[in-house]
Protein backbone atom coordinates (compact mmCIF):
# COMPACT_ATOMS: atom_id res chain seq x y z
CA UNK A 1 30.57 120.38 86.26
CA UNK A 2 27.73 119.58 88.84
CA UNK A 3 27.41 116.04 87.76
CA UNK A 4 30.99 115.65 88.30
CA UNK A 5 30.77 117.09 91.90
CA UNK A 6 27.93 115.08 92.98
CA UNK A 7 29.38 112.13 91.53
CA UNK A 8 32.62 112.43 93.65
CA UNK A 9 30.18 113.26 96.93
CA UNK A 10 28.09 110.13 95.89
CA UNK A 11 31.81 107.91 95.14
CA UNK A 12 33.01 109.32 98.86
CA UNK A 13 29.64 108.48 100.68
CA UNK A 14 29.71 105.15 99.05
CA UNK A 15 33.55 104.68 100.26
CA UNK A 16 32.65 105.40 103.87
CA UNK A 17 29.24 103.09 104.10
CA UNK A 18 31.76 100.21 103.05
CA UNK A 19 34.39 100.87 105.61
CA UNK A 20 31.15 101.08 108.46
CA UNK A 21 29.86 97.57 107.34
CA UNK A 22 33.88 96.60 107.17
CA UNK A 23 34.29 97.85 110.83
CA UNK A 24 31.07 95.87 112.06
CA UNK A 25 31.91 92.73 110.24
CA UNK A 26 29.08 92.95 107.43
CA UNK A 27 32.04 93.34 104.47
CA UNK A 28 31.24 90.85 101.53
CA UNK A 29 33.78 89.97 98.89
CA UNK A 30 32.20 90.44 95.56
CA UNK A 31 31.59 87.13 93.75
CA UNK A 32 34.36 86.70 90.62
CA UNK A 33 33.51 88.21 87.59
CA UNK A 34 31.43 85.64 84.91
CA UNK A 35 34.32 85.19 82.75
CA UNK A 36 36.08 82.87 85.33
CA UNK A 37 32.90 80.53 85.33
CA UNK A 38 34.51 78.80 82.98
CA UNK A 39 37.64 77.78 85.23
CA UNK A 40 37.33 74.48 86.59
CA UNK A 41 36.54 74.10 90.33
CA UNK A 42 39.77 73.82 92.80
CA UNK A 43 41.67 76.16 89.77
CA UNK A 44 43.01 79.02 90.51
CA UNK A 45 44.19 82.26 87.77
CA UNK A 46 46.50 84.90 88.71
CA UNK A 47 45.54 87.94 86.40
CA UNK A 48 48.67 90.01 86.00
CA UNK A 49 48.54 93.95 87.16
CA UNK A 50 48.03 96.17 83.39
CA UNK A 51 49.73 99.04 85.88
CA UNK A 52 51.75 97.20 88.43
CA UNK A 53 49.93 98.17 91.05
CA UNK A 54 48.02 95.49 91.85
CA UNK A 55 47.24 92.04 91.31
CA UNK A 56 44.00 89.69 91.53
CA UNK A 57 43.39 86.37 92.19
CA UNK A 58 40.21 84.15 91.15
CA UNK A 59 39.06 80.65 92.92
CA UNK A 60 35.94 78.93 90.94
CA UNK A 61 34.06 77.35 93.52
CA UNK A 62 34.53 80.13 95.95
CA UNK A 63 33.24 83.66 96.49
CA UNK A 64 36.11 85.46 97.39
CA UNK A 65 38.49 87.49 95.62
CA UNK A 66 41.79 88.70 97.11
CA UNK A 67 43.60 91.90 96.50
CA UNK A 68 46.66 93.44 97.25
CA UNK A 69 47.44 96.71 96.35
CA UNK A 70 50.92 98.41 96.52
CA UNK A 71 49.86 101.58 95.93
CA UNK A 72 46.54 103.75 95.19
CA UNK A 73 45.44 103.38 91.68
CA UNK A 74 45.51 106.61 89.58
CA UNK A 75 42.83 107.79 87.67
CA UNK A 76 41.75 106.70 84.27
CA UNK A 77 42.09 109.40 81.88
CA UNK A 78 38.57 109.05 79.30
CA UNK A 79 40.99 110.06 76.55
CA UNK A 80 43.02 106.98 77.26
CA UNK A 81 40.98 103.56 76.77
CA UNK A 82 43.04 100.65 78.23
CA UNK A 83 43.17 97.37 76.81
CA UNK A 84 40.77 94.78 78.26
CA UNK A 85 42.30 91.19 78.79
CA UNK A 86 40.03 88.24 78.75
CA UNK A 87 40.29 84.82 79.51
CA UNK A 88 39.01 81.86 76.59
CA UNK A 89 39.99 78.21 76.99
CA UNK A 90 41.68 76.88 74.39
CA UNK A 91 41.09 73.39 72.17
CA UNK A 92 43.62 71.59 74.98
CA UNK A 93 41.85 72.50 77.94
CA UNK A 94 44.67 75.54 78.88
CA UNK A 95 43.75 79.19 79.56
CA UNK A 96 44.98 82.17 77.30
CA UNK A 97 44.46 85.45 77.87
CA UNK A 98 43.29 87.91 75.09
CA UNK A 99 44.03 91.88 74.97
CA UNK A 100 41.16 93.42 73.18
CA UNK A 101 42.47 96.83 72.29
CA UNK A 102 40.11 100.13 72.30
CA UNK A 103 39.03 100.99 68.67
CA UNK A 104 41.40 103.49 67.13
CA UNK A 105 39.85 106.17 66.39
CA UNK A 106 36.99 108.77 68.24
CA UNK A 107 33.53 108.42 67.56
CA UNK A 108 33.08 112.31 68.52
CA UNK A 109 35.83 113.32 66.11
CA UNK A 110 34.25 111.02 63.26
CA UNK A 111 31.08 113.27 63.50
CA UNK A 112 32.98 116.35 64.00
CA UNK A 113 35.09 115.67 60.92
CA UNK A 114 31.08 115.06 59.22
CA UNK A 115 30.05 118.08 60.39
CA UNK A 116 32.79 120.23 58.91
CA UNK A 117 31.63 119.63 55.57
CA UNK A 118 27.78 118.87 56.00
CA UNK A 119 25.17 121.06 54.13
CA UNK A 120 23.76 123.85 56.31
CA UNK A 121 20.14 122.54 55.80
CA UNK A 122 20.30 118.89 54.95
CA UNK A 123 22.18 116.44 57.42
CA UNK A 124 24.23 115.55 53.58
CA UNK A 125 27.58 116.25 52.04
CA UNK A 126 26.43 117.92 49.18
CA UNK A 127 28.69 119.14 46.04
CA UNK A 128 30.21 122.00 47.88
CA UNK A 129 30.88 119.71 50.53
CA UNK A 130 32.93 117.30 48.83
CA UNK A 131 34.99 119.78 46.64
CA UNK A 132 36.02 121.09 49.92
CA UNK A 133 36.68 117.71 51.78
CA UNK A 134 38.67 117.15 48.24
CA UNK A 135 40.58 120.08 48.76
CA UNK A 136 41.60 119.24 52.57
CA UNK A 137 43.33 115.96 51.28
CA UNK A 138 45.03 117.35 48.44
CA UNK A 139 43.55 115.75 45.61
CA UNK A 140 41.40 116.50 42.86
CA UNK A 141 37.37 115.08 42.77
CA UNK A 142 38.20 113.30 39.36
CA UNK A 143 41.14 111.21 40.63
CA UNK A 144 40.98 107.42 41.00
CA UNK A 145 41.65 107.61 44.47
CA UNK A 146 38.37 109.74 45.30
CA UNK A 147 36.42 106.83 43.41
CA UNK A 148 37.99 104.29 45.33
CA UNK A 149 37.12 106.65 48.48
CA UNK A 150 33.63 106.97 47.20
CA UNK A 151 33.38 103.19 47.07
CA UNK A 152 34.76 102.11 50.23
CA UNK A 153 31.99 104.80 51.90
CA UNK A 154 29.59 102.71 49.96
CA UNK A 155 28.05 106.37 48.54
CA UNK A 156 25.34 106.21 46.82
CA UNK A 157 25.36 109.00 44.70
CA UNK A 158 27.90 111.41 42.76
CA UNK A 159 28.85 114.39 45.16
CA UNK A 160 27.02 113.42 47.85
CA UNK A 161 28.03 111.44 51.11
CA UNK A 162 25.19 110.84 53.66
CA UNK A 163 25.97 110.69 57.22
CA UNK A 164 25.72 106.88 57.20
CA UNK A 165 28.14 106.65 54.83
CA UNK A 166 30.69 109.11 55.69
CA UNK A 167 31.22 107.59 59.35
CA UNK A 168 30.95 104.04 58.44
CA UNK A 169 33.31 104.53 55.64
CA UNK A 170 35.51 106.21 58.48
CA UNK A 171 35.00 103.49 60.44
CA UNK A 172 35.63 100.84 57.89
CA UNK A 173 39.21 102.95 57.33
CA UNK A 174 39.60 103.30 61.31
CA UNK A 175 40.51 107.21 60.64
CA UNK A 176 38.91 110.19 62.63
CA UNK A 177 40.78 112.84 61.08
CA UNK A 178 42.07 114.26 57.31
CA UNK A 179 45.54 112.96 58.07
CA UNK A 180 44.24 109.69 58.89
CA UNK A 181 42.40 109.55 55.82
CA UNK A 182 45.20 110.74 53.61
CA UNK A 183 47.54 107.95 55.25
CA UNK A 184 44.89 105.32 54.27
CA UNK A 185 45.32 105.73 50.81
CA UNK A 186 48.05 103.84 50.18
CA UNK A 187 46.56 100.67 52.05
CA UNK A 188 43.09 101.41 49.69
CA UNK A 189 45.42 101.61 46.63
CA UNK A 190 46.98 98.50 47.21
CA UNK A 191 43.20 96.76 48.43
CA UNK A 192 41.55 97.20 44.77
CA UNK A 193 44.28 95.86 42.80
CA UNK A 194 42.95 92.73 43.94
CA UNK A 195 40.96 91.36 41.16
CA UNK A 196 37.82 90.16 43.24
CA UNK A 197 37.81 93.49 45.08
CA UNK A 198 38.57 95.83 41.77
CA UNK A 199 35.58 94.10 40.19
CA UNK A 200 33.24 95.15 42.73
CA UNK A 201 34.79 98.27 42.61
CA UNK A 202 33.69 98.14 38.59
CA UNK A 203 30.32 97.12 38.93
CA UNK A 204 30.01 99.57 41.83
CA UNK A 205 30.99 102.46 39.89
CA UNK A 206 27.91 101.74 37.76
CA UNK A 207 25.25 102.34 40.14
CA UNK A 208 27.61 105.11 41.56
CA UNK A 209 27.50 107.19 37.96
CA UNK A 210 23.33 106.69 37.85
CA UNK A 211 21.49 109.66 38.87
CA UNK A 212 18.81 108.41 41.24
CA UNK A 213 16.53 111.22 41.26
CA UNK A 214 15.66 110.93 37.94
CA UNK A 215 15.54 107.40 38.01
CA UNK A 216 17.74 106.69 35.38
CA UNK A 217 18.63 102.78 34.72
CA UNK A 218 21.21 103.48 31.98
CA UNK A 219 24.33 105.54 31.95
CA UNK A 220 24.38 108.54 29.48
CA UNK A 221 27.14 108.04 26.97
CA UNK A 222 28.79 111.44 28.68
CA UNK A 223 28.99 109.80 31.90
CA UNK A 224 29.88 106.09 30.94
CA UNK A 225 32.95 107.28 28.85
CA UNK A 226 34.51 109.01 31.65
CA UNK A 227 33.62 106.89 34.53
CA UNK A 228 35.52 104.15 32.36
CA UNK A 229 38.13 106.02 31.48
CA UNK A 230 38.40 107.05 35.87
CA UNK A 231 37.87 102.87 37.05
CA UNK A 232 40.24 101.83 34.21
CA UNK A 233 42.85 104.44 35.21
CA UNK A 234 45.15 102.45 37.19
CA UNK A 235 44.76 99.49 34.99
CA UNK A 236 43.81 100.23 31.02
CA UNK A 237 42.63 97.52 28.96
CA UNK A 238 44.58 97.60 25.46
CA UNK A 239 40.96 98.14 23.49
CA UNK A 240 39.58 100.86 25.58
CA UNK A 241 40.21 104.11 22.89
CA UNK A 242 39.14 102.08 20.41
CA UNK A 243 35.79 101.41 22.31
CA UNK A 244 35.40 105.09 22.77
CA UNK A 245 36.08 105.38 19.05
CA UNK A 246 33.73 103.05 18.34
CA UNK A 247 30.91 104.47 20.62
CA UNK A 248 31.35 107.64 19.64
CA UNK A 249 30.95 106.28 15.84
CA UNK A 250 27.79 104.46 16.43
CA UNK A 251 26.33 107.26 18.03
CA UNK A 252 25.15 105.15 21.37
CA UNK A 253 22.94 107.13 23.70
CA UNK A 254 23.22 104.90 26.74
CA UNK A 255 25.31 101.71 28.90
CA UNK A 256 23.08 99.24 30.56
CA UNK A 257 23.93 97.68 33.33
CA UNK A 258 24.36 94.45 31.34
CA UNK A 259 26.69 95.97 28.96
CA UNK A 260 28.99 98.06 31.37
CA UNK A 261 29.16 94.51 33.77
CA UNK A 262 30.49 92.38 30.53
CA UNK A 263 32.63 94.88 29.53
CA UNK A 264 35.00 93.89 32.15
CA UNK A 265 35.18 90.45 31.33
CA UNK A 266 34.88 91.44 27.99
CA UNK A 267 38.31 93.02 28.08
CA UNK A 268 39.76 90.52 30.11
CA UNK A 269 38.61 87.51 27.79
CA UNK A 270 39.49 88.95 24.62
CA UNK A 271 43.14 89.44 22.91
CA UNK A 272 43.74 92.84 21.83
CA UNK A 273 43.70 91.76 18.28
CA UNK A 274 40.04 90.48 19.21
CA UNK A 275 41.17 87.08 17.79
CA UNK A 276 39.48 84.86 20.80
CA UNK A 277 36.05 86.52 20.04
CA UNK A 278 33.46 84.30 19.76
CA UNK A 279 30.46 85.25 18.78
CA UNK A 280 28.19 82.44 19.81
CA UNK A 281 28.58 83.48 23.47
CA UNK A 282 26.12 85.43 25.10
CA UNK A 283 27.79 88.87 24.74
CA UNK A 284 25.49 91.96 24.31
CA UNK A 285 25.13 92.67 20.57
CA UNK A 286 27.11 96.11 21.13
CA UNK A 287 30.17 93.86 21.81
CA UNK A 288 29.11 91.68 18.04
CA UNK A 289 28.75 95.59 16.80
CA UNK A 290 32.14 96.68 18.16
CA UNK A 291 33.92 93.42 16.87
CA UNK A 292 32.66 93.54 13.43
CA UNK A 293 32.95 97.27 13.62
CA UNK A 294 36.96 96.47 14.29
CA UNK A 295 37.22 94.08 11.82
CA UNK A 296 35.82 96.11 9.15
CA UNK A 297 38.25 98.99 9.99
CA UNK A 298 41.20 96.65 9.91
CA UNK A 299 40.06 95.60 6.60
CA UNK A 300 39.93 98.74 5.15
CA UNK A 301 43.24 99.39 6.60
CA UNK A 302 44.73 96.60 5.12
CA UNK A 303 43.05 97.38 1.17
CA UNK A 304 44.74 101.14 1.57
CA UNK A 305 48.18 99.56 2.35
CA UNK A 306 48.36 97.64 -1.10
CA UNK A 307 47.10 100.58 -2.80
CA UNK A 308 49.76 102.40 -1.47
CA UNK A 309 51.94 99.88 -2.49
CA UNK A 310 50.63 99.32 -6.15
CA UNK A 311 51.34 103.63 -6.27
């Protein structure tokens, strides 16, 4: 509250100096601001009033700048940003002017919202953190939309959001708030069913699953499985229970990176019937295991149907 008083003491004591050195003919115009360098010499720009209440006019090639006011400009509330116009010259020579609106959403209420959730003694959303901010938006941590949440906050690790990621993925969203986050989701739905966008959404969700602090450079079969079964929840490929299956079968321990990055293109290259497999590409061998693996069982299927119909 005393910086606000001495300000307005400092604002009034300012006001009268100018009107002294305006009584004993020392005024001096300010020069025109930078912007209207760019305005040829003899041109003149007529900025229009954002309030109505007054309007300026700018002569390159002079130093004054005239003024008339209708009536004594209110106060700009710090809640309220206005939008700043600017002046560019465009490819024919003319003059446009640009509104460049405030950003849309509060800094202070971005590391508020962060805050809310943090750990008490690391400046992390831990697991508690996130079941909670889970909770506020009404959905559950194992949904598809908390992955594609997780992945537009660029998070590094399961349960975990660092404050880096939190407000730049609030800031990438333009949302301060848990209402403004809920109302993005449709918009982040609709932004990974693009194929270039869901795959790095996929290979993401990779790195995502690893746990870092034991260094680990290979998913655990009993985090792959689900984390495929989460990413490919909006959009199943046709083979994936009978990759489980087949997993699950061969007793694999682990995904590499390789592996779980093919798999995608894997699914997406391959008929369902796994007819356009071919083998001389370089797939990993667990994809020449799973085909001949499928093959085999349709074989056997196949000798059990004409002994059924010999019986």
């Amino acid at each position: 509250m005393g910086k606000c008083l001495s300000h307005c003491v400092d604002s009034n004591s300012t006001e009268s100096q100018r009107s002294q050195q305006s009584h004993n003919g020392k005024h001096r115009t300010p020069t025109p601001p930078s912007y209207y360098s760019s305005v040829q010499k003899g041109q003149s720009v007529r900025s229009a009033p954002s309030d109505g209440s007054h309007e300026e006019y700018y002569t390159n090639g002079s130093s004054h700048k005239e003024m008339r006011t209708s009536e004594k400009k209110a106060p700009m509330h710090p809640a309220k940003l206005p939008t700043i116009s600017s002046i560019q010259r465009t490819s024919n020579n003319n003059l446009k002017t640009i509104s460049i609106s405030p950003p849309e959403y509060s800094e202070t209420r971005i590391r508020k919202l962060f805050d809310k959730y943090k750990d008490e003694h690391e400046d992390c959303i831990l697991a508690e953190g996130v079941e909670r901010f889970c909770q506020d938006l009404g959905v559950d941590p194992a949904e598809f939309i908390v992955l594609a949440l997780a992945w537009k906050f660029n998070a590094g690790t399961m349960c975990k959001f660092t404050r880096e990621e939190f407000e730049g993925g609030c800031r990438a969203l333009k949302v301060d708030s848990i209402k403004g986050i809920q109302a993005s989701f449709p918009s982040l739905l609709q932004e990974v069913k693009d194929e270039t966008t869901f795959k790095d959404l996929y290979r993401w969700t990779f790195q995502f699953g690893l746990d870092s602090d034991q260094g680990q450079r290979s998913l655990p079969i009993d985090m792959a499985l689900p984390l495929w079964h989460l990413v490919f929840s909006h959009r199943q490929p046709p083979l994936l229970h009978r990759w489980f299956e087949f997993l699950k079968d061969s007793q694999v321990r682990g995904i590499s990176r390789d592996t779980w990055n093919m798999y995608l293109n894997f699914v997406e290259v391959v008929g369902e019937d796994l007819s356009t497999y071919d083998d001389t590409e370089a797939w990993p061998s667990l994809f020449d295991d799973f085909v001949d693996h499928e093959h085999q069982r349709e074989k056997q299927a196949k000798e059990r149907g004409m002994q059924e119909d010999e019986v």
